[in-house]
Protein backbone atom coordinates (compact mmCIF):
# COMPACT_ATOMS: atom_id res chain seq x y z
CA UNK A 1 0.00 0.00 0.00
CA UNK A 2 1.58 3.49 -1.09
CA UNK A 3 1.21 6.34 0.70
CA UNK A 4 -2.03 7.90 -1.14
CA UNK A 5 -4.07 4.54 -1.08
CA UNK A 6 -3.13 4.77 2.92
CA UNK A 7 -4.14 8.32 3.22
CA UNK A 8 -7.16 7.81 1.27
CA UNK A 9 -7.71 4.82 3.56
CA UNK A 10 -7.25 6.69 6.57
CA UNK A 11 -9.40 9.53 5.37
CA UNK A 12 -12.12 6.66 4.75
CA UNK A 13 -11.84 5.42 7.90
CA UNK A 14 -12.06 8.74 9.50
CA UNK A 15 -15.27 10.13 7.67
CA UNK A 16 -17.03 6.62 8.85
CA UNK A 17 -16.35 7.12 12.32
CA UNK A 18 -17.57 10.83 12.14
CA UNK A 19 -21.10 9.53 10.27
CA UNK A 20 -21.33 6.68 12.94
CA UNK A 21 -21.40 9.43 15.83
CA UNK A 22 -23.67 11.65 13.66
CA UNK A 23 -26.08 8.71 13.91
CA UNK A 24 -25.52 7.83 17.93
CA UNK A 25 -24.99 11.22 19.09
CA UNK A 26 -29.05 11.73 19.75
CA UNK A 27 -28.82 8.37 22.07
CA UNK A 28 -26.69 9.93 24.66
CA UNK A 29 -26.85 12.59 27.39
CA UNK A 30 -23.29 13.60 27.96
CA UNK A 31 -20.28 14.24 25.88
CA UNK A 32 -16.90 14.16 27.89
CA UNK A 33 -13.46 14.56 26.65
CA UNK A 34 -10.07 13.60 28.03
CA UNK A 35 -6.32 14.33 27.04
CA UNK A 36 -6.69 10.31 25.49
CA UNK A 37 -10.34 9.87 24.13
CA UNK A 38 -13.95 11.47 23.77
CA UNK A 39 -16.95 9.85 24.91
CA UNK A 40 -20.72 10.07 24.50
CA UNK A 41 -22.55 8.30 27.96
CA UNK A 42 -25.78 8.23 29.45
CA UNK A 43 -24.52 8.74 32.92
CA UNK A 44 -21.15 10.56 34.46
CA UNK A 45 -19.84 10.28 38.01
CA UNK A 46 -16.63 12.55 38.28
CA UNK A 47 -14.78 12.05 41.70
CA UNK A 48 -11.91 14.04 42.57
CA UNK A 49 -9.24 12.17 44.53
CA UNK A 50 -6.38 14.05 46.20
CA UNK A 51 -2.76 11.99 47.33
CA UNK A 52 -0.42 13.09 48.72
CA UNK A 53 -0.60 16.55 48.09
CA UNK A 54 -1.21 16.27 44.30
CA UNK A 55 -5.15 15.13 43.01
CA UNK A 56 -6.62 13.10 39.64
CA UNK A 57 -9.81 12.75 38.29
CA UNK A 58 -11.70 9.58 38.67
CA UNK A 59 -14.56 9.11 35.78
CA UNK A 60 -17.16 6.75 36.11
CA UNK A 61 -19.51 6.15 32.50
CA UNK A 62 -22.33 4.01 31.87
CA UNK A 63 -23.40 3.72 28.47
CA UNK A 64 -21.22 4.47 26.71
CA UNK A 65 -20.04 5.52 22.69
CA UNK A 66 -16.08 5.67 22.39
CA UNK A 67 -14.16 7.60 19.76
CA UNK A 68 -11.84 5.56 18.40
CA UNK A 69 -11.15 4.28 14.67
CA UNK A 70 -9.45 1.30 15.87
CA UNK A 71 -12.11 -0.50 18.35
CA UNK A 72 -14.23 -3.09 16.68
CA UNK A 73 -16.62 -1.93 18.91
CA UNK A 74 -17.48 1.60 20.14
CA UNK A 75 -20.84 0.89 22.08
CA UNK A 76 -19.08 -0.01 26.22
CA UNK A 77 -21.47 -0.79 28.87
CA UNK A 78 -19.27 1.06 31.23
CA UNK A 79 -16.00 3.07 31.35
CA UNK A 80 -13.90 3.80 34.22
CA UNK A 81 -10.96 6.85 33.22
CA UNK A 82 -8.18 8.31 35.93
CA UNK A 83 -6.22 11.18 34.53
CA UNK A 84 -4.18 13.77 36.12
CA UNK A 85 -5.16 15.75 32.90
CA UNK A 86 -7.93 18.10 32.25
CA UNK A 87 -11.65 16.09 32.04
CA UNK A 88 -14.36 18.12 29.91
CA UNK A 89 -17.84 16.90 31.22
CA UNK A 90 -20.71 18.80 28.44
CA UNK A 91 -24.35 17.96 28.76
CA UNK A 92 -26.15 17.75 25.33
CA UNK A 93 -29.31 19.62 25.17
CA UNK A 94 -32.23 17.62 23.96
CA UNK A 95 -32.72 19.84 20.35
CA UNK A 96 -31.95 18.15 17.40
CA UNK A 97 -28.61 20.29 16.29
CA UNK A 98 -28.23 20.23 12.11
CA UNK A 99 -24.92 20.81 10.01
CA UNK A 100 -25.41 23.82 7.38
CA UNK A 101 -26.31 22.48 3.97
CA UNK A 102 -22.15 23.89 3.00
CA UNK A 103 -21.01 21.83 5.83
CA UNK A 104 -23.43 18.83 5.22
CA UNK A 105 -21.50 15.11 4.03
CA UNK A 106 -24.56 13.51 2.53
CA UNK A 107 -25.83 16.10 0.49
């Protein structure tokens, strides 16, 4: 495989996983994104945890949708995450949000 069939590939790959969440995104109540992956979950518990003078977050999801092109499967019944790093915890409202027609992919 050359380097433009593996682009192209990748760029395939990509654009799948972006119309997958397009399609799940509605399912879920919570986006949340860490230094290492972005989530969409039905339920968030975020703990933090202090040791020895320094503190993490502990994540607990349920329900979850993981971003990632190389997991067979994306749909996790639950997730647990400790990072030191910043955690980004959004709740989705429940309106239907639609891409411009410029910005649209099936159109």
């Amino acid at each position: 495989m050359d380097d433009d069939e593996f682009e192209d590939y990748d760029r395939e790959v990509e654009l799948a996983l972006y119309r997958e969440y397009r399609d799940v995104v509605a399912q879920f109540q919570y986006v949340i994104e860490t230094e290492r992956r972005f989530y969409l979950a039905n339920e968030v518990q975020q703990v933090v945890r202090e040791v020895a003078g320094d503190f993490f977050f502990e994540l607990t999801l349920t329900d979850v949708w993981v971003w990632d092109v190389y997991r067979s499967d994306r749909f996790v019944k639950s997730v647990k995450v400790l990072t030191f790093k910043d955690v980004n915890v959004e709740e989705l409202g429940k309106k239907e949000l639609k891409l411009p027609k410029e910005l649209a992919l099936d159109e």
